[in-house]
C-alpha atoms as a PDB file:
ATOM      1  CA  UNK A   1     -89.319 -12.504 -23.290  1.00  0.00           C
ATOM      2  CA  UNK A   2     -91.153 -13.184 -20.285  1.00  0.00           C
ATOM      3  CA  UNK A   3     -94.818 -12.106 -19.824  1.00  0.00           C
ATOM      4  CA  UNK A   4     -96.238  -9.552 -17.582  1.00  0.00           C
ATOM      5  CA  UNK A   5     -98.369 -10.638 -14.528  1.00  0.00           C
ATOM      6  CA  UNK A   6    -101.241  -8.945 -16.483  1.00  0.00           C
ATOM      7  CA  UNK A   7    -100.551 -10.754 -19.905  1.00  0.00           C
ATOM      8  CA  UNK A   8     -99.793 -14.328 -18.505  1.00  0.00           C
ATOM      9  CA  UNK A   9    -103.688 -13.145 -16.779  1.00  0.00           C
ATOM     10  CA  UNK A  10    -104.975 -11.917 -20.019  1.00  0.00           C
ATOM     11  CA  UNK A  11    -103.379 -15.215 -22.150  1.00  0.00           C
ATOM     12  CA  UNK A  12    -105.225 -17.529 -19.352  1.00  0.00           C
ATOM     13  CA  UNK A  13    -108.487 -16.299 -19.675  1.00  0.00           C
ATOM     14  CA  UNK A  14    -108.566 -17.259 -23.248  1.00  0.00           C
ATOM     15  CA  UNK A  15    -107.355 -20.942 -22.562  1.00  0.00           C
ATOM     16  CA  UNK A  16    -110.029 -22.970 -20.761  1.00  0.00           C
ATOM     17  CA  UNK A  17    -108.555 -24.642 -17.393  1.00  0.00           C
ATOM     18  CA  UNK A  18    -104.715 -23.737 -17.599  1.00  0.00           C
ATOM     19  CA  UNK A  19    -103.595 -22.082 -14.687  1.00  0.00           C
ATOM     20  CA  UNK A  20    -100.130 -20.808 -13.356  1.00  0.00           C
ATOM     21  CA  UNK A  21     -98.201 -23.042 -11.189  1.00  0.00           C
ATOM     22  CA  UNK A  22     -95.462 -22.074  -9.125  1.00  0.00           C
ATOM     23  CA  UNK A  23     -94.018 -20.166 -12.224  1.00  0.00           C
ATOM     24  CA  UNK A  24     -95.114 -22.842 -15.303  1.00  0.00           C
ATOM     25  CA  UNK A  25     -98.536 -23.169 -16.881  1.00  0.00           C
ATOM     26  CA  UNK A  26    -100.650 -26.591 -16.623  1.00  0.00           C
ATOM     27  CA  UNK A  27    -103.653 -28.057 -17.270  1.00  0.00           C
ATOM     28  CA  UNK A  28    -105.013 -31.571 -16.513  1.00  0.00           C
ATOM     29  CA  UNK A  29    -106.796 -33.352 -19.768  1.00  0.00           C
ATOM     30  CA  UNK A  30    -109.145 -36.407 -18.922  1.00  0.00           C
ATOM     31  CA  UNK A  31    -109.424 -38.545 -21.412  1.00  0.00           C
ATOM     32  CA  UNK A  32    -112.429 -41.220 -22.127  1.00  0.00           C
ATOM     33  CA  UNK A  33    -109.910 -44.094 -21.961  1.00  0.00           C
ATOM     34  CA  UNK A  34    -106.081 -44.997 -21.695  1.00  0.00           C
ATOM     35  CA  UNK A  35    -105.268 -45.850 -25.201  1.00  0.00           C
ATOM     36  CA  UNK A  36    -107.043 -41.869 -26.372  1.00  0.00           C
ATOM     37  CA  UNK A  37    -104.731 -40.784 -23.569  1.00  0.00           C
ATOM     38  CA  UNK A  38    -101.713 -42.027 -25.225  1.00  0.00           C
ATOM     39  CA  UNK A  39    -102.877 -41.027 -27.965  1.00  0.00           C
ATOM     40  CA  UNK A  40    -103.052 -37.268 -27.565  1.00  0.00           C
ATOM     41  CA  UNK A  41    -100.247 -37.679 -25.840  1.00  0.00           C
ATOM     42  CA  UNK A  42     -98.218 -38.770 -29.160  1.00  0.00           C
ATOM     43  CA  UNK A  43    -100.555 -35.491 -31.198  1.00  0.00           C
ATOM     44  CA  UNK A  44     -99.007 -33.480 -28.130  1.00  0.00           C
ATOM     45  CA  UNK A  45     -95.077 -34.950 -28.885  1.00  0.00           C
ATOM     46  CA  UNK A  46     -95.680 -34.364 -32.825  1.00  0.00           C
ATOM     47  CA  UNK A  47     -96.680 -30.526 -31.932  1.00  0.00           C
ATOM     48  CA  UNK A  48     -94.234 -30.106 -29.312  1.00  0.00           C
ATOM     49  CA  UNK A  49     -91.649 -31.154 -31.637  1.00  0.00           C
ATOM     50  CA  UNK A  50     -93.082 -28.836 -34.818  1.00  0.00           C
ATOM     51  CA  UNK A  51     -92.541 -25.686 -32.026  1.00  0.00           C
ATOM     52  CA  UNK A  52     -89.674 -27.584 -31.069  1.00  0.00           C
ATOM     53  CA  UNK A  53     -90.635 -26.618 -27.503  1.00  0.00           C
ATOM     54  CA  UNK A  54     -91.471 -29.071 -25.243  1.00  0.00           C
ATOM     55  CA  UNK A  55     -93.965 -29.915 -21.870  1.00  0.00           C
ATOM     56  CA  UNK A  56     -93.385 -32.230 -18.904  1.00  0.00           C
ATOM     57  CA  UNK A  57     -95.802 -34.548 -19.368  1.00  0.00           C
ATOM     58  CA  UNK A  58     -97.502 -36.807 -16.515  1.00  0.00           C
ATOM     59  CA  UNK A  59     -99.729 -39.766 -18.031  1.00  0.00           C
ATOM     60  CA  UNK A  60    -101.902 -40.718 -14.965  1.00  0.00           C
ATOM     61  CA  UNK A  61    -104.384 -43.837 -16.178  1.00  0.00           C
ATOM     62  CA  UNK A  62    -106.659 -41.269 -18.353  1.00  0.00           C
ATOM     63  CA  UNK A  63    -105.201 -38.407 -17.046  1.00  0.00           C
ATOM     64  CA  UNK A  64    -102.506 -36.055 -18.756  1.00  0.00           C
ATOM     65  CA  UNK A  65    -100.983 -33.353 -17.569  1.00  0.00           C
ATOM     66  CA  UNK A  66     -99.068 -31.025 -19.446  1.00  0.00           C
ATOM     67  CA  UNK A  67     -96.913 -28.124 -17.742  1.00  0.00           C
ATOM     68  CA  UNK A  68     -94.828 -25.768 -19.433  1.00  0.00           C
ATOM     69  CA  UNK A  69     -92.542 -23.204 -19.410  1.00  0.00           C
ATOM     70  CA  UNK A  70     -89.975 -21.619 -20.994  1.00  0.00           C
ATOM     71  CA  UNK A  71     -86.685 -22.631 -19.010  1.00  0.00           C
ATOM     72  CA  UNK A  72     -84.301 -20.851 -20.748  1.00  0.00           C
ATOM     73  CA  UNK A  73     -86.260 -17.517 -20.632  1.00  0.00           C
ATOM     74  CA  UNK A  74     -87.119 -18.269 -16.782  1.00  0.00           C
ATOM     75  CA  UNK A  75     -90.536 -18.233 -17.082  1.00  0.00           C
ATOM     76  CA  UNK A  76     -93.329 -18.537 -19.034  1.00  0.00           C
ATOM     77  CA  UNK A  77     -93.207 -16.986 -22.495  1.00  0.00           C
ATOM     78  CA  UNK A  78     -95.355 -16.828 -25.495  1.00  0.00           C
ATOM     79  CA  UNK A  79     -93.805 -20.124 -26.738  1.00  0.00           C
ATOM     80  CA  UNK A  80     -95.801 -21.267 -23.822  1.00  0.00           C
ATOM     81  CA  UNK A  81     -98.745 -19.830 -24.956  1.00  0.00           C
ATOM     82  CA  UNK A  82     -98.501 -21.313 -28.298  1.00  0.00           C
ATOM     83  CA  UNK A  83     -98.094 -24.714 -27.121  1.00  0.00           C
ATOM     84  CA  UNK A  84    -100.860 -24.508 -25.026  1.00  0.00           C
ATOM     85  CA  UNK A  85    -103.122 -23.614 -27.534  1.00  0.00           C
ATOM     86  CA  UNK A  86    -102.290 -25.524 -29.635  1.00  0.00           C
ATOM     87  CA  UNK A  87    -102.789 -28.520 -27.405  1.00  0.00           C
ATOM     88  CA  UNK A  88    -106.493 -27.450 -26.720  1.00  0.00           C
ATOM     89  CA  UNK A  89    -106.833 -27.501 -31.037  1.00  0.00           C
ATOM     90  CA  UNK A  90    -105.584 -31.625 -30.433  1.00  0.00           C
ATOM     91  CA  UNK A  91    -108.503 -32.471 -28.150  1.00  0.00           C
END
């Protein structure tokens, strides 16, 4: 089921920097270097594939970021909500 305006609001304040985004949730992760950027990239692939619910992900030198949503559901769900916190446990 797709959130409310008020719980997607209520969910976000609990997860430091990810922010709506025409309809998904993201958040940009600098990384000290390339190779730990690749690297949390694979922890974020082995989590994504435990929830077996998966983000767009943009690799950007030591930047990643991750945007998600729940396609199927056309929006953003708690599935969403659950990957993204469990991405913030990775780093």
């Amino acid at each position: 089921m797709v959130l409310s305006q008020s719980e997607l609001t209520d969910e976000l304040s609990r997860l430091n920097g990810w922010e709506e985004v025409n309809g998904e949730i993201q958040k940009t992760y600098r990384l000290e270097t390339f190779p730990e950027a690749i690297q949390f990239v694979h922890l974020v692939a082995d989590l994504a594939e435990s929830l077996d619910h998966h983000p767009s992900i943009l690799i950007e030198y030591r930047n990643v970021t991750l945007t998600v949503s729940t396609h199927d559901e056309g929006g953003i769900t708690e599935k969403d909500i659950t990957l993204a916190k469990g991405c913030e446990e990775l780093v």
